[in-house]
N, C-alpha and C. Protein backbone atom coordinates (compact mmCIF):
# COMPACT_ATOMS: atom_id res chain seq x y z
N UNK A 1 107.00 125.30 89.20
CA UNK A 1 105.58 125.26 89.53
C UNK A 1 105.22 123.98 90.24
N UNK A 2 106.35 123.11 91.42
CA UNK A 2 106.25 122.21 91.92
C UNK A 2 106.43 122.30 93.25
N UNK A 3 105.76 121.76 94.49
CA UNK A 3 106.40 121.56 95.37
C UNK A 3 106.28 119.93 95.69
N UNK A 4 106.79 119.31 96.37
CA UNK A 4 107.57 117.87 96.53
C UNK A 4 108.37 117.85 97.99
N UNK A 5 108.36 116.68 98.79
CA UNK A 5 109.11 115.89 99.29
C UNK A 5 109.61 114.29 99.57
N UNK A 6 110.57 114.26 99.96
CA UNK A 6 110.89 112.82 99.43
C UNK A 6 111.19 112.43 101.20
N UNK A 7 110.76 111.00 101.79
CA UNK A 7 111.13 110.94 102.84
C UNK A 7 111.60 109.43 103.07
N UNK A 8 111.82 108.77 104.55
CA UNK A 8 112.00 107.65 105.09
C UNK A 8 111.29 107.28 106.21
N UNK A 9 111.44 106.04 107.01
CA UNK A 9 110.49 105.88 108.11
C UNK A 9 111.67 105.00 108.34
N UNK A 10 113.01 105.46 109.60
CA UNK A 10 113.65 104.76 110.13
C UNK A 10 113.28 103.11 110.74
N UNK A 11 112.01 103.60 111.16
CA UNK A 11 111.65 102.35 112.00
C UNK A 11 111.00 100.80 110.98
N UNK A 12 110.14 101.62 109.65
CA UNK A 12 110.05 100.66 108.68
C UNK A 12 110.84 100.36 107.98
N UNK A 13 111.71 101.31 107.33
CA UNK A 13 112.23 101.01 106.03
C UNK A 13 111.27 102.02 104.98
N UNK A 14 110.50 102.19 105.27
CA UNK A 14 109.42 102.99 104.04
C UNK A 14 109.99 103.70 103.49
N UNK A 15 110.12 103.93 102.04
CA UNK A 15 110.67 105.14 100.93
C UNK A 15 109.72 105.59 100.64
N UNK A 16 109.63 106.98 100.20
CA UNK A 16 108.63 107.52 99.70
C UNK A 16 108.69 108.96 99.02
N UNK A 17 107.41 109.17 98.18
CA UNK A 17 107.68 110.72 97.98
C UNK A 17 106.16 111.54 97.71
N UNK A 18 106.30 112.58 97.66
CA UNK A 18 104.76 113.03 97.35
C UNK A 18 104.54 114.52 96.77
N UNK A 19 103.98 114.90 95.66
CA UNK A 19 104.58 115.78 95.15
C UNK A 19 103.32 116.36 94.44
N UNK A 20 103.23 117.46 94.31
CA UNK A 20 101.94 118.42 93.60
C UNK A 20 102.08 119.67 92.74
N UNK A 21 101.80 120.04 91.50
CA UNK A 21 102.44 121.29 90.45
C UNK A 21 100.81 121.22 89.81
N UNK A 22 100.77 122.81 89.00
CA UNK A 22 99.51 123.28 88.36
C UNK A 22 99.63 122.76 87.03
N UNK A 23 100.15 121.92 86.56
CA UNK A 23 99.99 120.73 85.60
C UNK A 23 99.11 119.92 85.75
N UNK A 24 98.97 118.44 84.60
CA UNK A 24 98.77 117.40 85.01
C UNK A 24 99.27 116.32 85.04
N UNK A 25 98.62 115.39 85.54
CA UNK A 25 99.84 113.97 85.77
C UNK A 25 101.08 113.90 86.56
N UNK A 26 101.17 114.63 87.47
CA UNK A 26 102.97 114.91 87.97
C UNK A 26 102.93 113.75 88.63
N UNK A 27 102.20 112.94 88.89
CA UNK A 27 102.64 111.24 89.67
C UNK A 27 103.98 110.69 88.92
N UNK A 28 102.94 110.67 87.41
CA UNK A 28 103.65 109.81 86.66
C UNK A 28 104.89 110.53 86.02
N UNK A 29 105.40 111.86 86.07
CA UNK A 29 106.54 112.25 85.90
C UNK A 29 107.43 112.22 86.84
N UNK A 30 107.40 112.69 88.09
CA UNK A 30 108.20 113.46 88.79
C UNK A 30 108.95 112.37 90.26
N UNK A 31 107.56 111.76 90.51
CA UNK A 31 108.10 110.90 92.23
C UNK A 31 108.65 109.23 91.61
N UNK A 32 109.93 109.13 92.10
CA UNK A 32 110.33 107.54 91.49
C UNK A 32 110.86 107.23 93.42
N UNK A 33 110.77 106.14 93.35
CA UNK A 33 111.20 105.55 94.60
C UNK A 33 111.20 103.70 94.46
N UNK A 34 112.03 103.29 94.98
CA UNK A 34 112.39 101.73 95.23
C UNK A 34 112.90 101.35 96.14
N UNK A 35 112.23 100.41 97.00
CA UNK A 35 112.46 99.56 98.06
C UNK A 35 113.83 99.52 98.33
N UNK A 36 114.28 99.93 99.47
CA UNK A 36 115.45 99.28 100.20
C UNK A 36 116.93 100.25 99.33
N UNK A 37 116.14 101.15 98.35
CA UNK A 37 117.15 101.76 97.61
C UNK A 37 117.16 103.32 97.99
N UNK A 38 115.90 103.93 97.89
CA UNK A 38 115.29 105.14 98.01
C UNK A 38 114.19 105.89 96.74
N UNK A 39 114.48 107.24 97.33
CA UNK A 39 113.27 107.95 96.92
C UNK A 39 113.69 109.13 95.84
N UNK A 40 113.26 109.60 94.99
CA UNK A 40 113.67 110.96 94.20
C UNK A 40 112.80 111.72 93.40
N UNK A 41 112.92 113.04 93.96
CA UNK A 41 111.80 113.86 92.94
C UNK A 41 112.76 114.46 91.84
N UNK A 42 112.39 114.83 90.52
CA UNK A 42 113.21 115.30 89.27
C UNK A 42 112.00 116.08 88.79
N UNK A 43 111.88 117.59 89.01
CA UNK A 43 111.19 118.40 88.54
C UNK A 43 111.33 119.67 87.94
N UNK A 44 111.08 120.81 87.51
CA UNK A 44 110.98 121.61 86.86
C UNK A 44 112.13 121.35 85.68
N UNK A 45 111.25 121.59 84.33
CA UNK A 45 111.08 121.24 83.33
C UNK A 45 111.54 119.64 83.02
N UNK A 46 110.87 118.85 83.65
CA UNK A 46 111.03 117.26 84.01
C UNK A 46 111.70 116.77 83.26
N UNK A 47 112.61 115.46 83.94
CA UNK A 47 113.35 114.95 82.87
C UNK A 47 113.31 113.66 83.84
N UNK A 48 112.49 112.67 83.34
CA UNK A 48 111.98 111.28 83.70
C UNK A 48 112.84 110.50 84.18
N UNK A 49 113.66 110.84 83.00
CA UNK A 49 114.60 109.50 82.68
C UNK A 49 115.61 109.85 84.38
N UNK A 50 115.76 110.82 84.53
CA UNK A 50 116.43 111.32 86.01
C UNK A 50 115.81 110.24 87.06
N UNK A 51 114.90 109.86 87.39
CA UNK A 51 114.36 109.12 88.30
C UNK A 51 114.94 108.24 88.46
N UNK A 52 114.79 106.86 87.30
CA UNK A 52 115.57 105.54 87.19
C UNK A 52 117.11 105.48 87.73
N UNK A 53 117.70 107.10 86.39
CA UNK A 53 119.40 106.56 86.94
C UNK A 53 119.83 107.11 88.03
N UNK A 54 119.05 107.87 88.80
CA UNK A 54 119.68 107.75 90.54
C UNK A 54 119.19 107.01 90.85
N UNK A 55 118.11 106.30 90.97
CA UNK A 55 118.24 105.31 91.99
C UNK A 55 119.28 103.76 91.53
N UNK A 56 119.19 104.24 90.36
CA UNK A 56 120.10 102.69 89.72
C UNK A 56 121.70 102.99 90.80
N UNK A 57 122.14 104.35 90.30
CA UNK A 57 123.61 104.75 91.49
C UNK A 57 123.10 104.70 92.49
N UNK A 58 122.07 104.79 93.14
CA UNK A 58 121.70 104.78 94.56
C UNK A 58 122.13 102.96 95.16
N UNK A 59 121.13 102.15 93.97
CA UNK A 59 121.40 100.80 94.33
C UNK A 59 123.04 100.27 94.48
N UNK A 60 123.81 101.16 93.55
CA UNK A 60 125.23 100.37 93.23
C UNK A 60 126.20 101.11 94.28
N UNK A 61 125.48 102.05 95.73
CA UNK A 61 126.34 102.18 96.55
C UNK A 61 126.82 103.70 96.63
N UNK A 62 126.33 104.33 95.42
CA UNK A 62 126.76 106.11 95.41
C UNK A 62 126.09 106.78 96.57
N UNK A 63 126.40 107.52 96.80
CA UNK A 63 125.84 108.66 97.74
C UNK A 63 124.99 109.67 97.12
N UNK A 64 124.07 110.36 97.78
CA UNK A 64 122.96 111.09 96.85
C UNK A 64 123.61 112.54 96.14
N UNK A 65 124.97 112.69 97.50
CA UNK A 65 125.54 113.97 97.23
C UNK A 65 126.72 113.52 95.87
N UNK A 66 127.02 112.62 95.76
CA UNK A 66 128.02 112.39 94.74
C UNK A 66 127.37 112.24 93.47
N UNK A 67 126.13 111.41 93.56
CA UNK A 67 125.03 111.45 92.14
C UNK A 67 125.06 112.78 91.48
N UNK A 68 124.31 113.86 92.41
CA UNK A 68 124.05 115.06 92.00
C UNK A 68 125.67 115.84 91.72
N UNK A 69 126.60 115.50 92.29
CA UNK A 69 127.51 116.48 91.83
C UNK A 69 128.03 115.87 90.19
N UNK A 70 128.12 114.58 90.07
CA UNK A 70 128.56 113.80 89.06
C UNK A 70 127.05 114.21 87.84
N UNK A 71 125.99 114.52 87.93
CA UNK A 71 125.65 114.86 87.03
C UNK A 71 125.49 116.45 86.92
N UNK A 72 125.76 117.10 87.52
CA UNK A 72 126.40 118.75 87.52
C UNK A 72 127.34 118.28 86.17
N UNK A 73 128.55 117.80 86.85
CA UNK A 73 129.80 117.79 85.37
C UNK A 73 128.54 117.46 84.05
N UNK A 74 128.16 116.36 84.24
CA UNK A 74 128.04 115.53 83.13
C UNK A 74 126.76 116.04 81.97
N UNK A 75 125.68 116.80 82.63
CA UNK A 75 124.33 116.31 81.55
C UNK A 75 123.73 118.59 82.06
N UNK A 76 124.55 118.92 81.00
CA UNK A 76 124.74 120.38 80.61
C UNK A 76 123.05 120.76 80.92
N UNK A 77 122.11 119.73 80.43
CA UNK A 77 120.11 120.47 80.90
C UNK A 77 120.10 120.44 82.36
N UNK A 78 120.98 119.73 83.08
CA UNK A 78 120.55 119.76 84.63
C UNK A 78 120.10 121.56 84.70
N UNK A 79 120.70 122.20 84.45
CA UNK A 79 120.98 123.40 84.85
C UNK A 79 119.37 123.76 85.03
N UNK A 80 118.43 123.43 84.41
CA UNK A 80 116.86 123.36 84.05
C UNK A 80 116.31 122.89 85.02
N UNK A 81 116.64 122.48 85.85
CA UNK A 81 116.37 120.98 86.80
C UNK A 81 116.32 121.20 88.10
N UNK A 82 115.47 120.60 89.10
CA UNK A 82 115.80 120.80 90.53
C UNK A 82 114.72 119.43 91.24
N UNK A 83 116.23 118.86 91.81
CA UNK A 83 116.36 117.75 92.21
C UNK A 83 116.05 117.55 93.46
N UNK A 84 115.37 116.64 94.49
CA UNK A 84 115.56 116.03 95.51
C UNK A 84 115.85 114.29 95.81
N UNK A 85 116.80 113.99 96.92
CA UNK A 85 117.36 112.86 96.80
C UNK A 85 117.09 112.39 98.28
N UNK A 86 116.52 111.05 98.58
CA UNK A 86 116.74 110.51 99.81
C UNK A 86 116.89 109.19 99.44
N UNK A 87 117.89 108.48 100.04
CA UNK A 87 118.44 106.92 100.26
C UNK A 87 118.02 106.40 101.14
N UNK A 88 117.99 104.92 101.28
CA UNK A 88 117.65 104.29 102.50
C UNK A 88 118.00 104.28 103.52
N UNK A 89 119.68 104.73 103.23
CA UNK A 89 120.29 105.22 104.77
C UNK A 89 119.98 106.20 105.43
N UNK A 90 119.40 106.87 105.00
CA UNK A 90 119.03 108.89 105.51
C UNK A 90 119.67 109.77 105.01
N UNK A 91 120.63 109.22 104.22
CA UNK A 91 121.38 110.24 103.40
C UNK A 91 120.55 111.28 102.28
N UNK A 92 120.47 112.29 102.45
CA UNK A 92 119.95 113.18 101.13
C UNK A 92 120.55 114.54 100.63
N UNK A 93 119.99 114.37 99.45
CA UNK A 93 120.51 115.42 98.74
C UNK A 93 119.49 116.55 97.84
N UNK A 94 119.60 118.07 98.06
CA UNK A 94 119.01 118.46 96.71
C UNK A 94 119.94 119.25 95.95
N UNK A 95 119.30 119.58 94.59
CA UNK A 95 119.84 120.58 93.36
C UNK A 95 118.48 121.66 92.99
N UNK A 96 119.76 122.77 92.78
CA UNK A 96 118.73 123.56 92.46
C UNK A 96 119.09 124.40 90.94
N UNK A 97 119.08 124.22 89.62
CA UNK A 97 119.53 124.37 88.64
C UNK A 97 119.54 126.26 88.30
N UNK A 98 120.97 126.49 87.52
CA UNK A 98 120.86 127.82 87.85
C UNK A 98 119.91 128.92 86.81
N UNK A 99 119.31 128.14 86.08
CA UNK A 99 118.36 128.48 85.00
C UNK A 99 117.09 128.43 85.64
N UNK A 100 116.23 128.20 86.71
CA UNK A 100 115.52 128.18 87.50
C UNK A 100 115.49 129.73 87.73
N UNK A 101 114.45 130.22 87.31
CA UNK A 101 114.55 132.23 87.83
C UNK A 101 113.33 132.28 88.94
N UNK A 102 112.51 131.84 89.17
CA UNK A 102 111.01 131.86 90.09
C UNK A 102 111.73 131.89 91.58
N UNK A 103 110.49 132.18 92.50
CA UNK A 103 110.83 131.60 93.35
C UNK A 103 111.38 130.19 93.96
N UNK A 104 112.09 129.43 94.38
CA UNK A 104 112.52 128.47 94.60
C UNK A 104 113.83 128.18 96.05
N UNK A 105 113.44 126.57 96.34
CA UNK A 105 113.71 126.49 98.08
C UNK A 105 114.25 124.96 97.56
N UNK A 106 114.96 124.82 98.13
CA UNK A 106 115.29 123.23 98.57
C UNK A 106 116.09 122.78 99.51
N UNK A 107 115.50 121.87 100.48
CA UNK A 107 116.59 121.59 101.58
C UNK A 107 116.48 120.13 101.92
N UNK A 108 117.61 119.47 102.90
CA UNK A 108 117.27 118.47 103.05
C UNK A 108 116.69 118.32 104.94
N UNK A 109 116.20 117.72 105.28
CA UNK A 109 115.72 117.60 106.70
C UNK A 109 116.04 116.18 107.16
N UNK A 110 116.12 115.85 108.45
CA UNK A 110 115.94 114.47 109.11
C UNK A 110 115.10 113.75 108.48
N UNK A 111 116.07 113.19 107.96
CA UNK A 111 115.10 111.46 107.09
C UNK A 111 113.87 112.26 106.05
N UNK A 112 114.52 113.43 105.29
CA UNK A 112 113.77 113.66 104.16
C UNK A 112 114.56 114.97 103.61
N UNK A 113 113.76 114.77 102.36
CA UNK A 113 114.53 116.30 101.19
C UNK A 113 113.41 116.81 100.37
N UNK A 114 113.19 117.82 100.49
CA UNK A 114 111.87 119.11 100.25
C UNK A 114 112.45 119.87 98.96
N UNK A 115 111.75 120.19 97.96
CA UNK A 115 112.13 120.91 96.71
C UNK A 115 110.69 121.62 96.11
N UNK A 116 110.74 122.88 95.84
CA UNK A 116 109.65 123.79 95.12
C UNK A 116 110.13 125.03 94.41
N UNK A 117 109.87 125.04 93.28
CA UNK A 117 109.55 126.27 92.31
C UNK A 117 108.63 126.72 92.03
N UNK A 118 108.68 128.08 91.31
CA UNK A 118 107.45 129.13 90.71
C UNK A 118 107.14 129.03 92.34
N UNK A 119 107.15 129.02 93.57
CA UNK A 119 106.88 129.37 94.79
C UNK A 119 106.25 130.42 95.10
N UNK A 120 105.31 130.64 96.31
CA UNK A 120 105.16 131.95 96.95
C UNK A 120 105.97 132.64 97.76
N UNK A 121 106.44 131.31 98.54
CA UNK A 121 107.90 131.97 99.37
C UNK A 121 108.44 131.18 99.48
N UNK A 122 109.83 131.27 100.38
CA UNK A 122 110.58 130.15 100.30
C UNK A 122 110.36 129.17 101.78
N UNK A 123 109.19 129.83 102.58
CA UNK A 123 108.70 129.41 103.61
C UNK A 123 107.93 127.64 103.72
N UNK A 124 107.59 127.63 102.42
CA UNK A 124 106.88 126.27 101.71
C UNK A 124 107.76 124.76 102.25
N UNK A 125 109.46 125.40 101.62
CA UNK A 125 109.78 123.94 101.99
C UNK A 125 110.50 123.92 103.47
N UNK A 126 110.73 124.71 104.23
CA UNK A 126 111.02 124.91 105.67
C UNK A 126 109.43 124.16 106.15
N UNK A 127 108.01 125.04 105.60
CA UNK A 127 107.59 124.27 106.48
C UNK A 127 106.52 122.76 106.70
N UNK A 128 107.14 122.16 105.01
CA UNK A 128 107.04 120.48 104.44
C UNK A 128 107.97 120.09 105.71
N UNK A 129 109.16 120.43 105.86
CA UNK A 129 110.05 119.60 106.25
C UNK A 129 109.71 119.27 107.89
N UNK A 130 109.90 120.98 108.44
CA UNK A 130 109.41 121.08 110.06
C UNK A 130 108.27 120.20 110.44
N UNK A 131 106.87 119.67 109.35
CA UNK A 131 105.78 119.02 109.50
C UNK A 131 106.05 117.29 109.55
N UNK A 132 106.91 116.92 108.79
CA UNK A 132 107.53 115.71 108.61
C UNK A 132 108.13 115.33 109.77
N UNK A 133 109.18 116.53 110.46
CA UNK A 133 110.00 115.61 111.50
C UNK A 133 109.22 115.65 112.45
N UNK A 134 108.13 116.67 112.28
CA UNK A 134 107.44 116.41 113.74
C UNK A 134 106.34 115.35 113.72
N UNK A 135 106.34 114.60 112.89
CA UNK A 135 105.10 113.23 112.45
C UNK A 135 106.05 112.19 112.77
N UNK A 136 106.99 111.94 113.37
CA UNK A 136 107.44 110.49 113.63
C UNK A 136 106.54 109.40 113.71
N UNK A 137 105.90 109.48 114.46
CA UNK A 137 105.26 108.50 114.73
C UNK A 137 103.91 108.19 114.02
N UNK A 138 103.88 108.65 113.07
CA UNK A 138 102.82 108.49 111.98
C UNK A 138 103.50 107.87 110.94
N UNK A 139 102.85 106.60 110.16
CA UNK A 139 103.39 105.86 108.63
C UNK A 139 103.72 107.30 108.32
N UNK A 140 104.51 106.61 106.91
CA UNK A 140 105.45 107.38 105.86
C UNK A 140 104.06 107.71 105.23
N UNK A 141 103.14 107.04 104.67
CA UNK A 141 102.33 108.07 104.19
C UNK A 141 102.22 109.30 104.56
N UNK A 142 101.33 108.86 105.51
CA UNK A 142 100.68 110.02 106.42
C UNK A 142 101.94 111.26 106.58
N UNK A 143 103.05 110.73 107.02
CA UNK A 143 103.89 112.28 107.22
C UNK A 143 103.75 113.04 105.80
N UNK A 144 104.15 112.00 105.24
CA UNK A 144 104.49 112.91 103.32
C UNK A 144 102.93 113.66 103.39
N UNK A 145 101.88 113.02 103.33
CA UNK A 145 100.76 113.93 102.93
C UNK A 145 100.74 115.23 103.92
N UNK A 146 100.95 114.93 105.74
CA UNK A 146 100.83 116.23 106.25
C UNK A 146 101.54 116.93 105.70
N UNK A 147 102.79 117.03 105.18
CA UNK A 147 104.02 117.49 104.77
C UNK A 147 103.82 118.67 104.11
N UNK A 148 103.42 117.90 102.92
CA UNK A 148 102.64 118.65 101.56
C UNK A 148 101.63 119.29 101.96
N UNK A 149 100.80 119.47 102.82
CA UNK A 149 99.33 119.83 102.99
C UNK A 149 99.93 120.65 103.81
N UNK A 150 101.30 121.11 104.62
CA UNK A 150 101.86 122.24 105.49
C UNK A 150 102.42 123.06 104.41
N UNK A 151 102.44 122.45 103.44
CA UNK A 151 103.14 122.96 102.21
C UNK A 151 102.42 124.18 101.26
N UNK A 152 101.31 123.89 101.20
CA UNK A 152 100.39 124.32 100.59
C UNK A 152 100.00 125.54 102.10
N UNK A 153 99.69 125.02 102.91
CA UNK A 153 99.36 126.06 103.88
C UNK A 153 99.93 127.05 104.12
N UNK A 154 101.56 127.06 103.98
CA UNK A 154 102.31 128.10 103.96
C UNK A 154 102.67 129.03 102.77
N UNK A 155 101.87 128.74 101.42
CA UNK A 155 101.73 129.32 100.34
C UNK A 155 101.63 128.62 99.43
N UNK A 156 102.46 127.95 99.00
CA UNK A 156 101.77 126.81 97.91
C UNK A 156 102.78 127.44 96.59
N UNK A 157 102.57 127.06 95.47
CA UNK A 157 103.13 127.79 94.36
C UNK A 157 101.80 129.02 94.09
N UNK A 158 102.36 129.29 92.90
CA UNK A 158 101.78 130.34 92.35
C UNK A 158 100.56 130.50 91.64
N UNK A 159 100.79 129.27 90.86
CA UNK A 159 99.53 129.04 90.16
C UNK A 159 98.39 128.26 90.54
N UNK A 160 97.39 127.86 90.06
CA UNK A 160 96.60 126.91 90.74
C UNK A 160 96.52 125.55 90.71
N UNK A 161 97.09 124.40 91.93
CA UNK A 161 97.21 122.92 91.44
C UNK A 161 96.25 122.00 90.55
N UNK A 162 96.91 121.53 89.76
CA UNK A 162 95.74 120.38 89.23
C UNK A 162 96.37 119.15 89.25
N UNK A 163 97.36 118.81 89.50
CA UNK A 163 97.79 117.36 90.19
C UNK A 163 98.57 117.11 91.76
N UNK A 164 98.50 115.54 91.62
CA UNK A 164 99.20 115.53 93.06
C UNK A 164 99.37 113.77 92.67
N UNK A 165 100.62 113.48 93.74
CA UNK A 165 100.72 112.40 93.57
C UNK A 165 101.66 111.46 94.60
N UNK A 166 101.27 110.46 95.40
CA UNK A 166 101.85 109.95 96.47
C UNK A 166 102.34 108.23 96.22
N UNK A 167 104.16 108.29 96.77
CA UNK A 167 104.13 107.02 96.09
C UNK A 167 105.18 106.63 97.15
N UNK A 168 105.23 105.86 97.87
CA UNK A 168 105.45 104.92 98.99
C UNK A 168 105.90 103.44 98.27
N UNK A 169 107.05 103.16 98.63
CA UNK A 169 107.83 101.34 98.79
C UNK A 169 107.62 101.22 99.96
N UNK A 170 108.25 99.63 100.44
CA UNK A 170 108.37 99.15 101.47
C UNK A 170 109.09 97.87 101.47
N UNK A 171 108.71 96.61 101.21
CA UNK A 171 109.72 95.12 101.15
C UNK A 171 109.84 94.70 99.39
N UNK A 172 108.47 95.20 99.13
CA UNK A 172 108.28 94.17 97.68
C UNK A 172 108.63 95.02 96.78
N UNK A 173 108.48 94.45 95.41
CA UNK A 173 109.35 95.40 94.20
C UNK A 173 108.10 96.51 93.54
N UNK A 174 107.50 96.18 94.52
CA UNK A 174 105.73 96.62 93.97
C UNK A 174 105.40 97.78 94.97
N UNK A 175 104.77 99.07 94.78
CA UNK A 175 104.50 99.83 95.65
C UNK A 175 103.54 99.82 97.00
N UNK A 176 103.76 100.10 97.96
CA UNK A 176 103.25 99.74 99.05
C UNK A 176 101.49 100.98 98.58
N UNK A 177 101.80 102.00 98.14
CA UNK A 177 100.90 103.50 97.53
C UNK A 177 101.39 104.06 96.30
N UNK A 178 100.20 104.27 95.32
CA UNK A 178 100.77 104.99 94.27
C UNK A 178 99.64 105.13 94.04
N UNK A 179 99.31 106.46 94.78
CA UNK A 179 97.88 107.03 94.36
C UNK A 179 98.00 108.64 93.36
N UNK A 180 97.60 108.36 92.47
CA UNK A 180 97.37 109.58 91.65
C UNK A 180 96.38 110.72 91.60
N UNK A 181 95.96 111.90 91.40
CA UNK A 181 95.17 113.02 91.09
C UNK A 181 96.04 113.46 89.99
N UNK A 182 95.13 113.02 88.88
CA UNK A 182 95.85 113.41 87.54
C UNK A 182 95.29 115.16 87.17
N UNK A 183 94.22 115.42 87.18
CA UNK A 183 93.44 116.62 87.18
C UNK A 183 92.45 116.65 87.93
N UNK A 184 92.14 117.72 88.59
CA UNK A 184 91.47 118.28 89.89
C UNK A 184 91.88 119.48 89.94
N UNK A 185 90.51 120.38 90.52
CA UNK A 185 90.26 121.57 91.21
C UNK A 185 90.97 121.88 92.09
N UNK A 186 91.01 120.69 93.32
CA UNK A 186 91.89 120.68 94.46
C UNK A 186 92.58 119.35 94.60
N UNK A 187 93.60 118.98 93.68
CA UNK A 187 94.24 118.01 94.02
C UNK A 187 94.35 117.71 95.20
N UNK A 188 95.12 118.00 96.40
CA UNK A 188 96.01 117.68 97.74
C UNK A 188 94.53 117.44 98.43
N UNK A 189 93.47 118.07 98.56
CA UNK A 189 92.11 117.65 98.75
C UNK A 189 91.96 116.11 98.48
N UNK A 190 91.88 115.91 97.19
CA UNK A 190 91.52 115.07 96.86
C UNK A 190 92.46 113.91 96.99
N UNK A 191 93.51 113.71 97.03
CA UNK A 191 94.70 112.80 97.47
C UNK A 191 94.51 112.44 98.89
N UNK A 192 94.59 113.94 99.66
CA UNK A 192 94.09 113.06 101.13
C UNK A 192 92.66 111.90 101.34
N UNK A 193 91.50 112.40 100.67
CA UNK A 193 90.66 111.77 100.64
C UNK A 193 90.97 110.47 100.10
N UNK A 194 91.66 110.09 99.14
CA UNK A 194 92.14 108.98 98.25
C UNK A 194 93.15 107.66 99.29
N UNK A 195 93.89 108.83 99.94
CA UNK A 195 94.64 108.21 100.59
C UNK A 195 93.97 107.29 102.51
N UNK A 196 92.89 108.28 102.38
CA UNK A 196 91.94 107.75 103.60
C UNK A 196 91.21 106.49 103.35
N UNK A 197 91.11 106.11 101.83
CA UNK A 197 90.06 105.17 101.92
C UNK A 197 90.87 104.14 101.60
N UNK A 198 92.46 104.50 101.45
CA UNK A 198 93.32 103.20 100.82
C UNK A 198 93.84 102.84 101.99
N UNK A 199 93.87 103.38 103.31
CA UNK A 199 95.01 103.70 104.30
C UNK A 199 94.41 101.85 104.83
N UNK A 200 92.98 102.21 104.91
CA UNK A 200 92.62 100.56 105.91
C UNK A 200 93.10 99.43 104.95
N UNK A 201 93.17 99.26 104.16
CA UNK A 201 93.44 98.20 102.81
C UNK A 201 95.13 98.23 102.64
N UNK A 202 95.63 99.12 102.96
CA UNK A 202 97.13 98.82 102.17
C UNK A 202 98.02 97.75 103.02
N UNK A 203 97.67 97.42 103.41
CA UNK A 203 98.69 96.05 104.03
C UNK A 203 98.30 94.94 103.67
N UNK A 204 96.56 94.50 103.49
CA UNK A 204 95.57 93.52 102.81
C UNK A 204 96.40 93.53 101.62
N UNK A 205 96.25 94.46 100.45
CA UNK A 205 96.73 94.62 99.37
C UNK A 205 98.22 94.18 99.19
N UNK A 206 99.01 94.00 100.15
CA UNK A 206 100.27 93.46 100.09
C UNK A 206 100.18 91.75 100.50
N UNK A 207 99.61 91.57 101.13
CA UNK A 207 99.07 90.24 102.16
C UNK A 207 98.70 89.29 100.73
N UNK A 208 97.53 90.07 99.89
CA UNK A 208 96.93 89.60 98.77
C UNK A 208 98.04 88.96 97.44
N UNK A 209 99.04 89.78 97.51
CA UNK A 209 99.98 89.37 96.86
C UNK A 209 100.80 88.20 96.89
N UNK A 210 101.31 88.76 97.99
CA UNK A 210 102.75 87.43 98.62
C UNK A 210 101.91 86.47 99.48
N UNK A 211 100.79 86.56 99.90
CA UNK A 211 99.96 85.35 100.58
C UNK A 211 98.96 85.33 100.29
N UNK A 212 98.92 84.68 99.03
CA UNK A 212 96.97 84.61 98.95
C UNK A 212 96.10 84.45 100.03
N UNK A 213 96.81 82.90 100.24
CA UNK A 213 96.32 81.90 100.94
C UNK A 213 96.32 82.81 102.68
N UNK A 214 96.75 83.68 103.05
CA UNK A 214 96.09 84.31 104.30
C UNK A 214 95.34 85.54 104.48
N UNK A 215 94.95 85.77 103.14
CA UNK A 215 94.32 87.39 103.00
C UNK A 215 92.75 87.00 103.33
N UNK A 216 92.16 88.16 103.96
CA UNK A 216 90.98 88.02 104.49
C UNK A 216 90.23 88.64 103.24
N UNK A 217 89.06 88.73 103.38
CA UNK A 217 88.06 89.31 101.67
C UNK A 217 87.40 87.77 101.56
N UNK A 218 86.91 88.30 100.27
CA UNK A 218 86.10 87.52 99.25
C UNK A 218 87.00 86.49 98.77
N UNK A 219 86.40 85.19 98.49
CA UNK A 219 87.63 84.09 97.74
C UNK A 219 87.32 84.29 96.37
């Protein structure tokens, strides 16, 4: 009952992911990402702790495709599970667990990896991905949100969304975006809107950090 993608921005460095299910809270379950390491969604019937230890193998040099096959052998609930993986190199990977009965899609695309269950069709993550490569030249936000919002246009899941959640790195250990819709009518609505009023501020907000002393505002 998720759809999700995870992407990159060759030209920044930007990691990111952005992801929406008829739950609530899926920010804080599902999208993990870290600077200079990468990005990963871990969804249907969530398992958190999945986030941290790929990117921890991501940091120590694994490949996204060797992560996911090495926990195939190893952790018997994957089978529950359906994974997307992108690294800082462009490398990605997804899983799609064989206990998963709904509709369900996962692929990886140029400088990103698309994953959805309980689906309407499998048209959803073909056309997250097709929306992404054709946004080059738009921040990593912005692609991930068109992404998702092509996502939804081409059917969406099944049920009706009540979260959404967008979460972007970049240099610092701190997120460049991590905007939430914990519950909502129309989450992806409401995220874009969220994400419009953060879009002029998010570089201030980094500036504010690592340079007090040159951030423009109030003293």
């Amino acid at each position: 009952m998720t759809f999700s993608i995870a992407g990159r921005c060759p030209r920044t460095g930007m990691l990111g992911a952005v992801v929406t299910t008829s739950s609530i809270s899926v920010g804080s379950r599902c999208a993990w990402a870290e600077a200079n390491v990468g990005a990963v969604l871990t969804q249907h019937r969530t398992d958190p702790r999945l986030g941290p230890k790929i990117l921890e193998r991501l940091k120590h040099g694994s490949s996204p495709e060797a992560i996911v096959h090495d926990l195939e052998k190893t952790d018997p609930n994957l089978r529950w599970r359906q994974l997307a993986v992108m690294a800082a190199d462009g490398k990605g990977a997804v899983f799609n667990g064989a206990k998963i009965t709904s509709i369900v899609n996962a692929k990886v695309g140029r400088n990103c990896a698309a994953a959805g269950n309980i689906l309407r069709n499998t048209a959803v993550i073909d056309a997250m991905i097709s929306t992404f490569e054709e946004n080059e030249s738009q921040s990593l936000p912005e692609r991930l949100m068109r992404a998702i919002e092509a996502g939804q246009a081409a059917g969406g899941e099944l049920k009706q969304l009540k979260s959404a959640g967008l979460l972007v790195v970049h240099r610092e250990s701190f997120p460049f975006v991590d905007l939430r819709v914990d519950l909502h009518s129309q989450p992806l609505v409401e995220l874009r809107f969220l994400w419009e009023l953060y879009e002029p501020s998010a570089d201030n907000y980094v500036v504010r950090a690592v340079e007090p002393d040159k951030a423009p505002g109030a003293g």
